[in-house]
N, C-alpha and C. Protein backbone atom coordinates (compact mmCIF):
# COMPACT_ATOMS: atom_id res chain seq x y z
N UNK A 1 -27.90 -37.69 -16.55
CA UNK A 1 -26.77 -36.86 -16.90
C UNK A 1 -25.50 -37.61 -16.51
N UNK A 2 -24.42 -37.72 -17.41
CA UNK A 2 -23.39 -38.66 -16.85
C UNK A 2 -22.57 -37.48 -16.71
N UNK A 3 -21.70 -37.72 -15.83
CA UNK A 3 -20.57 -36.85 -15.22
C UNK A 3 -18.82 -37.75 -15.56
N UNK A 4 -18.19 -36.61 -15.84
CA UNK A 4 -17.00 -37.34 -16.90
C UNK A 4 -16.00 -36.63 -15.70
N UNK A 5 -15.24 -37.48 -14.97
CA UNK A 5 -14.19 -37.06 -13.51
C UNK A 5 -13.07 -36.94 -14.14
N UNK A 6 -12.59 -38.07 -15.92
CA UNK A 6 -11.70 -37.77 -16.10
C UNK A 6 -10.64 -36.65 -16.14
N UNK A 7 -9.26 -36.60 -15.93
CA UNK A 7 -8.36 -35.36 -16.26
C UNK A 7 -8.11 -36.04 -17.17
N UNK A 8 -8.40 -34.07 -18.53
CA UNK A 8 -7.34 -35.07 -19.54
C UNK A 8 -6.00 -34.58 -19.75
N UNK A 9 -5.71 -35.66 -20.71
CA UNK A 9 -3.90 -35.60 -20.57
C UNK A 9 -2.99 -33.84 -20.67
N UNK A 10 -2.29 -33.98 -20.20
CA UNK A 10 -1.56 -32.35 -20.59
C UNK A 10 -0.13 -32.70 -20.92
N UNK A 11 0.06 -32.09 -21.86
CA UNK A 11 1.45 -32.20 -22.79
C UNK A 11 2.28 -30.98 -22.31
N UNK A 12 3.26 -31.40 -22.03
CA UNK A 12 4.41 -29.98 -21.71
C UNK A 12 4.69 -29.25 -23.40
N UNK A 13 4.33 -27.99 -23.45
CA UNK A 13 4.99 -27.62 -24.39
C UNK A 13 5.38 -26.52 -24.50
N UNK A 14 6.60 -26.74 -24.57
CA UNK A 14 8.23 -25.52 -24.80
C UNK A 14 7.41 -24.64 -25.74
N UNK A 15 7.67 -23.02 -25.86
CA UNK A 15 7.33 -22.15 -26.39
C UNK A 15 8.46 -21.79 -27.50
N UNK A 16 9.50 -22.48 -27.48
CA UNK A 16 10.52 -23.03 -29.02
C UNK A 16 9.83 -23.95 -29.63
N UNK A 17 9.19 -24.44 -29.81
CA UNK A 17 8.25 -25.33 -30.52
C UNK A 17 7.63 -24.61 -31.81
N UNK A 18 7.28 -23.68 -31.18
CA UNK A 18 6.27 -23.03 -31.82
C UNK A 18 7.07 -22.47 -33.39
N UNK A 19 8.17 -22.24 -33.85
CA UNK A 19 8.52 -21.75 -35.00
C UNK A 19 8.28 -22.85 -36.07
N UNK A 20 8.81 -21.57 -37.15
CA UNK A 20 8.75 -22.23 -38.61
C UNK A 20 8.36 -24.18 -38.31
N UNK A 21 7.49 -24.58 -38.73
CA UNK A 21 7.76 -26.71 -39.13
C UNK A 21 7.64 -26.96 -37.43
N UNK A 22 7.03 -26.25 -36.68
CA UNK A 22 6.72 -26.86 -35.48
C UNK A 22 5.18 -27.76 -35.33
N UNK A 23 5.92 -28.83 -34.79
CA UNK A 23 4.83 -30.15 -35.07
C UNK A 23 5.08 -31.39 -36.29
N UNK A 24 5.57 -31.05 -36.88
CA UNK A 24 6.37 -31.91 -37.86
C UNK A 24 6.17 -33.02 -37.23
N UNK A 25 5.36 -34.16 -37.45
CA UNK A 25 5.87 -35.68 -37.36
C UNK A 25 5.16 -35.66 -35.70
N UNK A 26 4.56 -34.29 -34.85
CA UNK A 26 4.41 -34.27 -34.12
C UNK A 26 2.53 -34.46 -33.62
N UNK A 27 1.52 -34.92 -34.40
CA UNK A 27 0.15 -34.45 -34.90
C UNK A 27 -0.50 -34.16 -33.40
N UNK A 28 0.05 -34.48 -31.98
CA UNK A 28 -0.60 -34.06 -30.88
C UNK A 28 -0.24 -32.73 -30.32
N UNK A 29 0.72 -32.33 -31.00
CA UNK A 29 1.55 -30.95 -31.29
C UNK A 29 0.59 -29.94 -31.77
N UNK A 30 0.36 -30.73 -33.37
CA UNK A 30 -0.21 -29.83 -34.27
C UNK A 30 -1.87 -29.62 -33.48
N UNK A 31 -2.34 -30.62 -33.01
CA UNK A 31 -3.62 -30.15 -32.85
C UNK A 31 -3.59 -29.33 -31.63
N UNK A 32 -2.71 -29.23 -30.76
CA UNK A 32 -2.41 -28.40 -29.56
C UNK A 32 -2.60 -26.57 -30.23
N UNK A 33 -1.95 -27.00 -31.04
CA UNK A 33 -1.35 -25.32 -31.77
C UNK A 33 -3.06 -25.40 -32.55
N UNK A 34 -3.42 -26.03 -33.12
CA UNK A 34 -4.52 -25.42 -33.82
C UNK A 34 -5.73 -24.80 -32.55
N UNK A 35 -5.75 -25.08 -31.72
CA UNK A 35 -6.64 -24.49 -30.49
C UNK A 35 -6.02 -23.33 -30.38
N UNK A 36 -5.10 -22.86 -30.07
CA UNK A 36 -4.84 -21.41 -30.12
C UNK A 36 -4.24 -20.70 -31.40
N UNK A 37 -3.93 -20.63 -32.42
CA UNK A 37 -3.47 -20.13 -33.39
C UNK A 37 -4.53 -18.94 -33.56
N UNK A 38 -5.54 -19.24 -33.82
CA UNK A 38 -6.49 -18.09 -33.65
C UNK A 38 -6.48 -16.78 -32.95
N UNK A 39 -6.33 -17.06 -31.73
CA UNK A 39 -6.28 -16.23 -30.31
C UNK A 39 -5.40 -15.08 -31.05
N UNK A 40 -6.34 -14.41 -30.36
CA UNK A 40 -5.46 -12.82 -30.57
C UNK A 40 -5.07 -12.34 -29.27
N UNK A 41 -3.88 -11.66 -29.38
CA UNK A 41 -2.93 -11.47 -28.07
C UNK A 41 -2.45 -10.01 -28.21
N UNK A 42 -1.97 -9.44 -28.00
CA UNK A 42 -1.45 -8.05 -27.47
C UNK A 42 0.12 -8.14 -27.68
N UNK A 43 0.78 -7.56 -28.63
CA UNK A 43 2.11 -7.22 -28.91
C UNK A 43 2.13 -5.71 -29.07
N UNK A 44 3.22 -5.28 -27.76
CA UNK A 44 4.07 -4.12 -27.57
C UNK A 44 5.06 -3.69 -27.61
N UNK A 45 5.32 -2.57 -29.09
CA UNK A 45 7.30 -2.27 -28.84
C UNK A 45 7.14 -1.26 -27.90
N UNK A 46 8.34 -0.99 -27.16
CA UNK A 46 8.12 -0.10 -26.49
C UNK A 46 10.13 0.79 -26.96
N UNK A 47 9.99 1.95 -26.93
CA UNK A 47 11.40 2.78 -27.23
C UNK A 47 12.09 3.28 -26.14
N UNK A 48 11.17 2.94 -25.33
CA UNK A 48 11.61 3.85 -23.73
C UNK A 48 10.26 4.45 -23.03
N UNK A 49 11.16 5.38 -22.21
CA UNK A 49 9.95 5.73 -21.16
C UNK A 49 10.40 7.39 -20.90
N UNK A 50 9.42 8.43 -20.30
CA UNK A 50 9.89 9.24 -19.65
C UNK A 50 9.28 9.91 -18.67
N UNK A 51 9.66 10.36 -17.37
CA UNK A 51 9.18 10.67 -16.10
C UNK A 51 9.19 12.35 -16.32
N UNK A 52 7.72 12.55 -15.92
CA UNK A 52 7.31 13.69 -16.23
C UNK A 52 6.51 14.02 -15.27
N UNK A 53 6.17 15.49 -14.63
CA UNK A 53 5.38 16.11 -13.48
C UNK A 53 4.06 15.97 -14.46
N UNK A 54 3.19 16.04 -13.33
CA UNK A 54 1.72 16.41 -14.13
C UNK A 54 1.55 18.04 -14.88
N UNK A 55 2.52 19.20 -14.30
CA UNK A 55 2.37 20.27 -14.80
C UNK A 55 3.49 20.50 -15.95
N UNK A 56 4.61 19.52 -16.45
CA UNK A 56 5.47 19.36 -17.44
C UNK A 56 4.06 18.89 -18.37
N UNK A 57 3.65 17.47 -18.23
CA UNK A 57 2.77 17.21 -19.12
C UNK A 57 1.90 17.89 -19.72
N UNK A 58 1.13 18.60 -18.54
CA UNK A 58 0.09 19.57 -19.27
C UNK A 58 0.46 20.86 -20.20
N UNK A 59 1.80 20.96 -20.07
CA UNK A 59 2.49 22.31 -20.47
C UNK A 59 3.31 21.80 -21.99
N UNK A 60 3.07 20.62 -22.67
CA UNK A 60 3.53 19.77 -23.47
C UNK A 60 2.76 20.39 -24.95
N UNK A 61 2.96 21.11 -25.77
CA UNK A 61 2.83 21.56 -27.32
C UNK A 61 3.03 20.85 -28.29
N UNK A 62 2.40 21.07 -29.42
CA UNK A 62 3.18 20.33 -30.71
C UNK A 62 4.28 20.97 -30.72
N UNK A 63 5.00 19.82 -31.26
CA UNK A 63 6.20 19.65 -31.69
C UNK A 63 7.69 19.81 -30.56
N UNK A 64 6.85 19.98 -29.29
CA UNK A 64 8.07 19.93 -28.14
C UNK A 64 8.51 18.30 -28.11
N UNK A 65 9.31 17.94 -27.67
CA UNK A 65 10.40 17.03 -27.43
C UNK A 65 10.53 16.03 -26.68
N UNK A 66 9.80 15.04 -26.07
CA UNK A 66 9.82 14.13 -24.57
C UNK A 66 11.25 13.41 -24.96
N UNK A 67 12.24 13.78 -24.11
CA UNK A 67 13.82 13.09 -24.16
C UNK A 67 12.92 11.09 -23.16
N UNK A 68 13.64 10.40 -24.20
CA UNK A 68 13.05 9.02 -23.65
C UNK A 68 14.39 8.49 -22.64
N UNK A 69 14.13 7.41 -22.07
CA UNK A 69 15.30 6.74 -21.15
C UNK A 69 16.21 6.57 -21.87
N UNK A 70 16.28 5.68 -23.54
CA UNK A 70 17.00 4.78 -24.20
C UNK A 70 17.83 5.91 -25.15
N UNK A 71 19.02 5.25 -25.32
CA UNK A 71 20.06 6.09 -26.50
C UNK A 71 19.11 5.55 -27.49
N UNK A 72 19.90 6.51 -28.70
CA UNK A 72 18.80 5.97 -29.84
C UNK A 72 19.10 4.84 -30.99
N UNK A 73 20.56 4.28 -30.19
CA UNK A 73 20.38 2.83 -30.85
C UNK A 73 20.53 1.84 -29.93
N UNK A 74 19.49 2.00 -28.96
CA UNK A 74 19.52 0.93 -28.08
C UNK A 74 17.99 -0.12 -29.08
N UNK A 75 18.27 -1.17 -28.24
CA UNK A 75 17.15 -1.79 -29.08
C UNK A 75 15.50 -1.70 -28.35
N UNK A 76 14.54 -1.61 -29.52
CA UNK A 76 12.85 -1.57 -28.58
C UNK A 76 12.39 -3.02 -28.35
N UNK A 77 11.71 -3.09 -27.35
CA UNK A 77 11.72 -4.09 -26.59
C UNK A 77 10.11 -4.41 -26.80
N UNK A 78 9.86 -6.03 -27.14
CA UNK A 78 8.89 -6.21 -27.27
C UNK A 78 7.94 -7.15 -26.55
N UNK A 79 6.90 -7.08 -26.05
CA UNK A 79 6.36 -7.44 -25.29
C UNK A 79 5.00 -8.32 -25.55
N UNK A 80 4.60 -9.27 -25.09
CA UNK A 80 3.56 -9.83 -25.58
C UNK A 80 3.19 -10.14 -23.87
N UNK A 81 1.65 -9.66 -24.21
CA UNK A 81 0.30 -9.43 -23.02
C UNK A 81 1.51 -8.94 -21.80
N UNK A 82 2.18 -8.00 -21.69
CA UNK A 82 3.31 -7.33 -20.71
C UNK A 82 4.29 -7.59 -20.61
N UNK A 83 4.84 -9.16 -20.94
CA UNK A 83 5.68 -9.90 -20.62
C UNK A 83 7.09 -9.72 -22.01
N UNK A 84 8.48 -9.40 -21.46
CA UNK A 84 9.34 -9.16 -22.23
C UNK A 84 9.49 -10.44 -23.19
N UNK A 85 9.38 -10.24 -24.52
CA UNK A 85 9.57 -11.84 -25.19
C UNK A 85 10.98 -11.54 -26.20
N UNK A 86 11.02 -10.35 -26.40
CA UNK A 86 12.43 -10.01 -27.62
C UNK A 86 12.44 -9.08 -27.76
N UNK A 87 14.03 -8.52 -28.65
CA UNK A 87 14.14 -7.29 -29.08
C UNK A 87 14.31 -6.73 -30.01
N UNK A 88 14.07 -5.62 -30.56
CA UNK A 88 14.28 -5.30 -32.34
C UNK A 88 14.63 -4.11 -32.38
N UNK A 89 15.14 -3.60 -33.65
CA UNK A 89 15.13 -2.31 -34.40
C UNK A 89 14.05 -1.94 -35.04
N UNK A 90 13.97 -0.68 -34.44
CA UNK A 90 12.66 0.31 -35.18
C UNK A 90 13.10 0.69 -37.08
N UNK A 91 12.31 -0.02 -37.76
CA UNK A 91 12.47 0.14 -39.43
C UNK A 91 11.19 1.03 -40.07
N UNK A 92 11.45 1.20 -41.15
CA UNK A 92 10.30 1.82 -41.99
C UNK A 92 10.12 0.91 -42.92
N UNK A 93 8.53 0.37 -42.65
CA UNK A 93 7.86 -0.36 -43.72
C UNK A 93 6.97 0.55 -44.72
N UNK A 94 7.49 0.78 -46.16
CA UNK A 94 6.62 1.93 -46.25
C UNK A 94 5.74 2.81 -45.86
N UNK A 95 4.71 3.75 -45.84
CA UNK A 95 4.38 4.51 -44.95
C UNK A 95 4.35 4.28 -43.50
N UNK A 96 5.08 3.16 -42.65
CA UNK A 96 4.65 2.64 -41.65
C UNK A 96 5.80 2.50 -41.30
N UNK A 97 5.70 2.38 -39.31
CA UNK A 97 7.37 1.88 -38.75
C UNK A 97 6.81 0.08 -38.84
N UNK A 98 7.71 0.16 -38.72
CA UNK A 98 7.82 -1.87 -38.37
C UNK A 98 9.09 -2.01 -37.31
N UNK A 99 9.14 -3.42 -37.26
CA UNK A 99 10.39 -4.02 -36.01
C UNK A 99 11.09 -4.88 -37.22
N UNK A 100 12.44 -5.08 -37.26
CA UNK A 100 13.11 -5.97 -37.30
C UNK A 100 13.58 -6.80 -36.05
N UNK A 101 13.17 -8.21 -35.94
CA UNK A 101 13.65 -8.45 -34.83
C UNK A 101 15.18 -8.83 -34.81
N UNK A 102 15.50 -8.95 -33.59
CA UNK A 102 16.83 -9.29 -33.45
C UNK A 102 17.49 -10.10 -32.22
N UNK A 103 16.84 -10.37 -31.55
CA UNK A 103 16.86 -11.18 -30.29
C UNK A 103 15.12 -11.89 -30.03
N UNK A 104 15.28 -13.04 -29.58
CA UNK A 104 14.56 -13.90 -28.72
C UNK A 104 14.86 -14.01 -27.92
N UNK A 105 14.21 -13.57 -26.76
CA UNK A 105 14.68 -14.49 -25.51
C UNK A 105 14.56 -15.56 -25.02
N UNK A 106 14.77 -16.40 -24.12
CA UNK A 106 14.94 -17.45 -23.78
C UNK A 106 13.57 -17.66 -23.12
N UNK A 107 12.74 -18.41 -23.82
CA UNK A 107 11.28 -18.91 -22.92
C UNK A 107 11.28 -18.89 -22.15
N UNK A 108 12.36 -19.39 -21.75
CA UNK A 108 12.23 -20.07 -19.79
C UNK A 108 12.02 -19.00 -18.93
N UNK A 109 12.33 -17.67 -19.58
CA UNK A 109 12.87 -16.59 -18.32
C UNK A 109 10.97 -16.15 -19.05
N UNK A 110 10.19 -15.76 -19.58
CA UNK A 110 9.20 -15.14 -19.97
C UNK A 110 7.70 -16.34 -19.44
């Protein structure tokens, strides 16, 4: 059985990379990204929040009201595996809401 001690190489790579033509001219790039492109990950908008007793909750009906933290044109905040990555407006994609985004944040801070 041969035993391989090598480390192999690790490439720094910026999470701005990743848009539209990322890897271009770059092919140790591209094959980086083809190992995860697949991966499925967890994206969350979130509109707000609201603090509620356990006997408010249980006492909660159709069509009563949970008032959230956020005015209602603040922007929903989106999250990938917990972590804040950007922000958008809540839209209607035919029968469906969708996000328009509208901010990225800055990798460095996520």
């Amino acid at each position: 059985m041969t035993q391989v001690n090598e480390q192999p190489e690790i490439q720094p790579l910026k999470l701005g990379e990743l848009g539209a033509g990322a890897g271009r001219g770059q092919p140790w790039l591209e094959r980086q990204l083809d190992l995860v492109r697949d991966i499925k990950v967890t994206v969350r908008a979130s509109m707000g929040s609201a603090e509620l007793t356990i006997a408010s909750l249980f006492a909660l009906r159709e069509g009563d009201v949970v008032t959230l933290d956020r005015e209602t044109d603040a922007p929903v905040d989106i999250t990938l595996e917990g972590n804040l990555i950007a922000r958008g407006q809540l839209v209607a994609a035919g029968d469906r809401f969708g996000l328009r985004i509208t901010e990225i944040l800055d990798p460095g801070k996520f």
